[in-house]
N, C-alpha and C. Protein backbone atom coordinates (compact mmCIF):
# COMPACT_ATOMS: atom_id res chain seq x y z
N UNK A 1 0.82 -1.18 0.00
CA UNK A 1 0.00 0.00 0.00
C UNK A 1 0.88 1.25 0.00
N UNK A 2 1.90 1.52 0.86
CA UNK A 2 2.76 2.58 0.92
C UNK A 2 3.34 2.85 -0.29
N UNK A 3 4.02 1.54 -0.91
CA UNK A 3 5.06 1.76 -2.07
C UNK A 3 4.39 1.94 -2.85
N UNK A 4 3.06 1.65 -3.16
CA UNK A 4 2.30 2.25 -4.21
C UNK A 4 1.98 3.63 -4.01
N UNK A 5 1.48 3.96 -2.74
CA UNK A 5 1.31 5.44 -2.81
C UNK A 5 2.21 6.16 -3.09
N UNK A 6 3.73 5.90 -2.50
CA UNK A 6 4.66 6.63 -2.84
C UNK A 6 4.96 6.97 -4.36
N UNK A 7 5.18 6.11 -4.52
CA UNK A 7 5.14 5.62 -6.44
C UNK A 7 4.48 6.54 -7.16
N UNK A 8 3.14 6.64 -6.65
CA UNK A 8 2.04 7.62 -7.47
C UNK A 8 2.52 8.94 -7.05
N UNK A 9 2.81 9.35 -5.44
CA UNK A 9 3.14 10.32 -5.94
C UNK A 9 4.15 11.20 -6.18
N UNK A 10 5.49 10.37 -6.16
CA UNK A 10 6.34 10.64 -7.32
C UNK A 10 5.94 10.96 -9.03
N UNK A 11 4.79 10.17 -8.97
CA UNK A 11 4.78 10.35 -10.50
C UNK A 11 4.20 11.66 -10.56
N UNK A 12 3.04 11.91 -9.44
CA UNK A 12 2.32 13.56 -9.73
C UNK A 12 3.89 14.57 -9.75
N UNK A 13 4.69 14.50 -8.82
CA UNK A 13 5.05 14.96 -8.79
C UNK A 13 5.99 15.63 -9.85
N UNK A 14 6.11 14.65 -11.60
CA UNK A 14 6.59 14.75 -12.40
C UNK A 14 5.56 14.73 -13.16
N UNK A 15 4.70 14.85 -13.03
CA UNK A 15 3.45 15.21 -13.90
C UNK A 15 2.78 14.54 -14.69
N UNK A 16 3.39 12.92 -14.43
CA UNK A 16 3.22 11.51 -14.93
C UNK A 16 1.86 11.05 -14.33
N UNK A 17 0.37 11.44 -14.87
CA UNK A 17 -0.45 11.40 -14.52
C UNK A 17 -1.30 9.66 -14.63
N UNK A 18 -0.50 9.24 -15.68
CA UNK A 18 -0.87 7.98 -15.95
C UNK A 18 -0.57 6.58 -15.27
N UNK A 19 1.20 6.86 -15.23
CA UNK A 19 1.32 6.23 -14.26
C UNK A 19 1.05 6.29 -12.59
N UNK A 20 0.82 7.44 -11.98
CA UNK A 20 0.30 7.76 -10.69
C UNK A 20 -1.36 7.20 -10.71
N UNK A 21 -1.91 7.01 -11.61
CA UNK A 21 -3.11 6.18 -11.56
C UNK A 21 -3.16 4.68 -11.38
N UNK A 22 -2.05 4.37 -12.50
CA UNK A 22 -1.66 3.12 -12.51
C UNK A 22 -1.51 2.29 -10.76
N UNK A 23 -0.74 3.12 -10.12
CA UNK A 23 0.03 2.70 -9.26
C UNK A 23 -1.33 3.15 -7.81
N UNK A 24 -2.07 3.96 -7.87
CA UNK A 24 -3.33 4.42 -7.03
C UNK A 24 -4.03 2.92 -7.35
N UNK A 25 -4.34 2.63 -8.47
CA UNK A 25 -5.32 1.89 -8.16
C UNK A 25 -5.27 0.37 -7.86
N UNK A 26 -3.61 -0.12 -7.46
CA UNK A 26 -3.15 -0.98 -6.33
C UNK A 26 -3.44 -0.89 -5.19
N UNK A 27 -4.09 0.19 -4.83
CA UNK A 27 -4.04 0.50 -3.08
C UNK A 27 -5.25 -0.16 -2.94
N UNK A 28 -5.48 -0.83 -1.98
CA UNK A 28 -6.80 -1.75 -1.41
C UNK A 28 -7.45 -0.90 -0.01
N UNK A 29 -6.80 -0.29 0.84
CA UNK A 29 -7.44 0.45 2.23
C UNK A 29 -7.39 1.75 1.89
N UNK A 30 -8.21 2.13 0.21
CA UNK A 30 -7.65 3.56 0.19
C UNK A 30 -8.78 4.23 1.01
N UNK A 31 -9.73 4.31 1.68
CA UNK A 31 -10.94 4.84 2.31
C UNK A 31 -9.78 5.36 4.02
N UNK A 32 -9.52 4.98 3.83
CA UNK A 32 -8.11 5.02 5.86
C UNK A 32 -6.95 5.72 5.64
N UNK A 33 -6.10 6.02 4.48
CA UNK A 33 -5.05 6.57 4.49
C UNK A 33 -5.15 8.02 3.68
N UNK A 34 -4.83 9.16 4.32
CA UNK A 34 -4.61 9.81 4.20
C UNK A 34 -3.63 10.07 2.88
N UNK A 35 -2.76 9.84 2.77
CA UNK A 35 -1.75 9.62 2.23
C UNK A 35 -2.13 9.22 0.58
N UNK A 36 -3.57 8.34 0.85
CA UNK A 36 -3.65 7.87 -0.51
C UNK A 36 -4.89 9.05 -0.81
N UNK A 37 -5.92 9.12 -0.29
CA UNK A 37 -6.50 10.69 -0.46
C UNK A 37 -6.36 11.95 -1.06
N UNK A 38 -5.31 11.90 -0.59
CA UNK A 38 -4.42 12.74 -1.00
C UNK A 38 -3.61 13.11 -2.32
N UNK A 39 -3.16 11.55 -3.01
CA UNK A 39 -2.61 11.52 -3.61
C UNK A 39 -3.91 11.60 -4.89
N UNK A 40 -4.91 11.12 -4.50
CA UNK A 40 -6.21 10.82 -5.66
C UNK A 40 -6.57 12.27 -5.81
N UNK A 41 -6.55 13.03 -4.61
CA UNK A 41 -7.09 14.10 -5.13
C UNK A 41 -6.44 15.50 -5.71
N UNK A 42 -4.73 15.30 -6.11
CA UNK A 42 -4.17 15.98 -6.36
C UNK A 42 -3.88 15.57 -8.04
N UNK A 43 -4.34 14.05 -7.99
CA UNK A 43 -4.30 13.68 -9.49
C UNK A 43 -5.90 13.53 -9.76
N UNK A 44 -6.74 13.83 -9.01
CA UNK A 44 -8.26 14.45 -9.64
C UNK A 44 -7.89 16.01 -10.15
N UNK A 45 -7.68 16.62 -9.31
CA UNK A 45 -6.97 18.32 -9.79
C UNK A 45 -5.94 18.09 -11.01
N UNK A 46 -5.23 17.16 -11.40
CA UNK A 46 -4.50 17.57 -12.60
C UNK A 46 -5.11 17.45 -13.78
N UNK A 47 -6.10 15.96 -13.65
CA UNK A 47 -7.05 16.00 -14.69
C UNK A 47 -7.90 16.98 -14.36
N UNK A 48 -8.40 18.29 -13.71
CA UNK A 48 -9.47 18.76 -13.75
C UNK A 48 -10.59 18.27 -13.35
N UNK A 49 -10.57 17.44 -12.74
CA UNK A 49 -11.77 17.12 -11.83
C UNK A 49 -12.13 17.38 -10.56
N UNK A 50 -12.36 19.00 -10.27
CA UNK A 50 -12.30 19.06 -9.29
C UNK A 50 -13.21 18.88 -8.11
N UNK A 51 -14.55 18.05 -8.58
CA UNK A 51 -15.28 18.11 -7.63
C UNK A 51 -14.53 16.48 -7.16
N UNK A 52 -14.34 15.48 -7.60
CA UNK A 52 -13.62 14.65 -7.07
C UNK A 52 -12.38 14.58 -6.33
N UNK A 53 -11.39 16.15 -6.83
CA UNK A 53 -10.74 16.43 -5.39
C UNK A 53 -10.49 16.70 -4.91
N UNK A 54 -11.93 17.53 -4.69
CA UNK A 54 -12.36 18.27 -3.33
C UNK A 54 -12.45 17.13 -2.31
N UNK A 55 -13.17 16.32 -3.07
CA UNK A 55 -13.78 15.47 -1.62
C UNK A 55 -12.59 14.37 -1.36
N UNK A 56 -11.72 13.93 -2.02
CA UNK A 56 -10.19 13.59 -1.78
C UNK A 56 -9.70 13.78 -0.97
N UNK A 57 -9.18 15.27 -1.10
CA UNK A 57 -8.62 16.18 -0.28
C UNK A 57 -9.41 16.94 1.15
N UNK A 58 -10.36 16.99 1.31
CA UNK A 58 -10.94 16.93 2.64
C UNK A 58 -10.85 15.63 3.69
N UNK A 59 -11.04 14.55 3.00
CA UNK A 59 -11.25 13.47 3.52
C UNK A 59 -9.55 13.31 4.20
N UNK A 60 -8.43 13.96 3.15
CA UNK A 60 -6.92 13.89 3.82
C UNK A 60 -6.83 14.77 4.96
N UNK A 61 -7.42 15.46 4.59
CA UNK A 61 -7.42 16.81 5.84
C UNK A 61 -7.94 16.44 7.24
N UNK A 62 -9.27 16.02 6.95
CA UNK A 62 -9.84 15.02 8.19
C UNK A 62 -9.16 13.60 8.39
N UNK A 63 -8.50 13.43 7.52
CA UNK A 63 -7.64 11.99 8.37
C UNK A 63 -6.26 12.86 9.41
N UNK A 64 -6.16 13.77 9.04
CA UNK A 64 -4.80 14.83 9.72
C UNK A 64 -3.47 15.26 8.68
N UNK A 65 -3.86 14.49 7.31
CA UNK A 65 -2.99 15.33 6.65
C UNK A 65 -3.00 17.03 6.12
N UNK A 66 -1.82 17.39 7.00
CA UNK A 66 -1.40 19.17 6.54
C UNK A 66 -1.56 19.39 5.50
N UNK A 67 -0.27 18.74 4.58
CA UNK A 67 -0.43 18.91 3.07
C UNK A 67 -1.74 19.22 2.19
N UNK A 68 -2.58 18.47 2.53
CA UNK A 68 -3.72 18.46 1.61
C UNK A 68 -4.90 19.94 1.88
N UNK A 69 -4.78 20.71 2.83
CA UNK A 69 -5.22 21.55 2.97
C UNK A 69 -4.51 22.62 2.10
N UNK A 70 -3.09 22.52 1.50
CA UNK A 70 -2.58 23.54 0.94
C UNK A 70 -2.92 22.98 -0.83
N UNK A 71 -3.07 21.38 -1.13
CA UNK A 71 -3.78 21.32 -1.90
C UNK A 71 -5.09 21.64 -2.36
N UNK A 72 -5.56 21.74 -1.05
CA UNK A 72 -7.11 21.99 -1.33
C UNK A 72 -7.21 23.37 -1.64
N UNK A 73 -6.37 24.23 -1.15
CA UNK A 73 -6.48 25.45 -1.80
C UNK A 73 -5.85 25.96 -3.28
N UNK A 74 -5.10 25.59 -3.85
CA UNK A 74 -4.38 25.27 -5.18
C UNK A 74 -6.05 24.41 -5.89
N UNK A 75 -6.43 23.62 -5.51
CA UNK A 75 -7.80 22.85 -6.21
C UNK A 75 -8.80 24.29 -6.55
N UNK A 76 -9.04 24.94 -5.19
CA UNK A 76 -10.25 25.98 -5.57
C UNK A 76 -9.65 26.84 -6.22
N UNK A 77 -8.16 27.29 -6.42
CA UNK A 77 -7.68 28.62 -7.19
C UNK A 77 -7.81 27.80 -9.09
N UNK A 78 -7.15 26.59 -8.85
CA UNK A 78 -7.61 25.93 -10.37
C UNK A 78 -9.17 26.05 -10.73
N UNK A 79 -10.10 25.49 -10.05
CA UNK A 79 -11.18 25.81 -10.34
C UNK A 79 -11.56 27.00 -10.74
N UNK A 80 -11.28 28.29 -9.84
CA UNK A 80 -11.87 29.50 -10.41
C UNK A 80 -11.13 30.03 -11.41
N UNK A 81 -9.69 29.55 -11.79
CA UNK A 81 -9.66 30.07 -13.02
C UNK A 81 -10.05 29.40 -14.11
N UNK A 82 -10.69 28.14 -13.99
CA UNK A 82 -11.04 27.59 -14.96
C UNK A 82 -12.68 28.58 -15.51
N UNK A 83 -13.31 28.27 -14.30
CA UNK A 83 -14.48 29.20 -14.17
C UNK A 83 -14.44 30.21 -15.29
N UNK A 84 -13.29 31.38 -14.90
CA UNK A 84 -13.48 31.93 -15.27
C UNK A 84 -12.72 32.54 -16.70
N UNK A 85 -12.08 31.39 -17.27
CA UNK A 85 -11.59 31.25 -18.83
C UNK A 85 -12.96 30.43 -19.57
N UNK A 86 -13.59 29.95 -18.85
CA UNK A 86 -15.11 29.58 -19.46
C UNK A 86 -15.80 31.11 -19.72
N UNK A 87 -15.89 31.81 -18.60
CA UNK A 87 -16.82 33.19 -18.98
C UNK A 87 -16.26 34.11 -20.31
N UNK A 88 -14.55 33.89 -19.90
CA UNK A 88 -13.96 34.26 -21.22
C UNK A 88 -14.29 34.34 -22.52
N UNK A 89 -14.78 32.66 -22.80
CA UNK A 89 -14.75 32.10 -24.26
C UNK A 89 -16.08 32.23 -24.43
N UNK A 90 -16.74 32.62 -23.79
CA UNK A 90 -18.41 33.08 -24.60
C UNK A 90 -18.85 34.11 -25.36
């Protein structure tokens, strides 16, 4: 479970979005670790999905991971500029 999480997020961390999925969806207790939460919902935010990780990233926050609160704010600043390059293009 660890070496997979780690794995994945090394890969976010190089922007290797495919393989950090790859390697997420080895994890079997991902509902308990923080760690893996975390990692789903920072690679929900790269694909742009951010209502999936929102709720990712809260769920890390309420397990006690720090980190993911500074993700979670990077998630809502992506969101609103997405927002608002949508109002753009109309």
């Amino acid at each position: 479970e660890v070496a997979n999480i780690n794995a994945a997020s090394a890969c976010l961390l190089c922007g290797d979005t495919l393989s950090a999925e790859r390697y997420l969806k080895k994890v079997k207790s991902d509902k308990y670790l923080p760690e893996y939460n975390n990692a789903v919902g920072v690679l929900a935010l790269l694909k742009g999905d951010y209502e999936q990780a929102e709720k990712h990233l809260r769920t890390a926050v309420k397990l006690g991971m720090a980190i993911a609160e500074e993700n979670l704010l990077a998630e809502k600043k992506a969101n609103a500029i997405e927002i608002e390059s949508r109002r753009g293009n109309r």
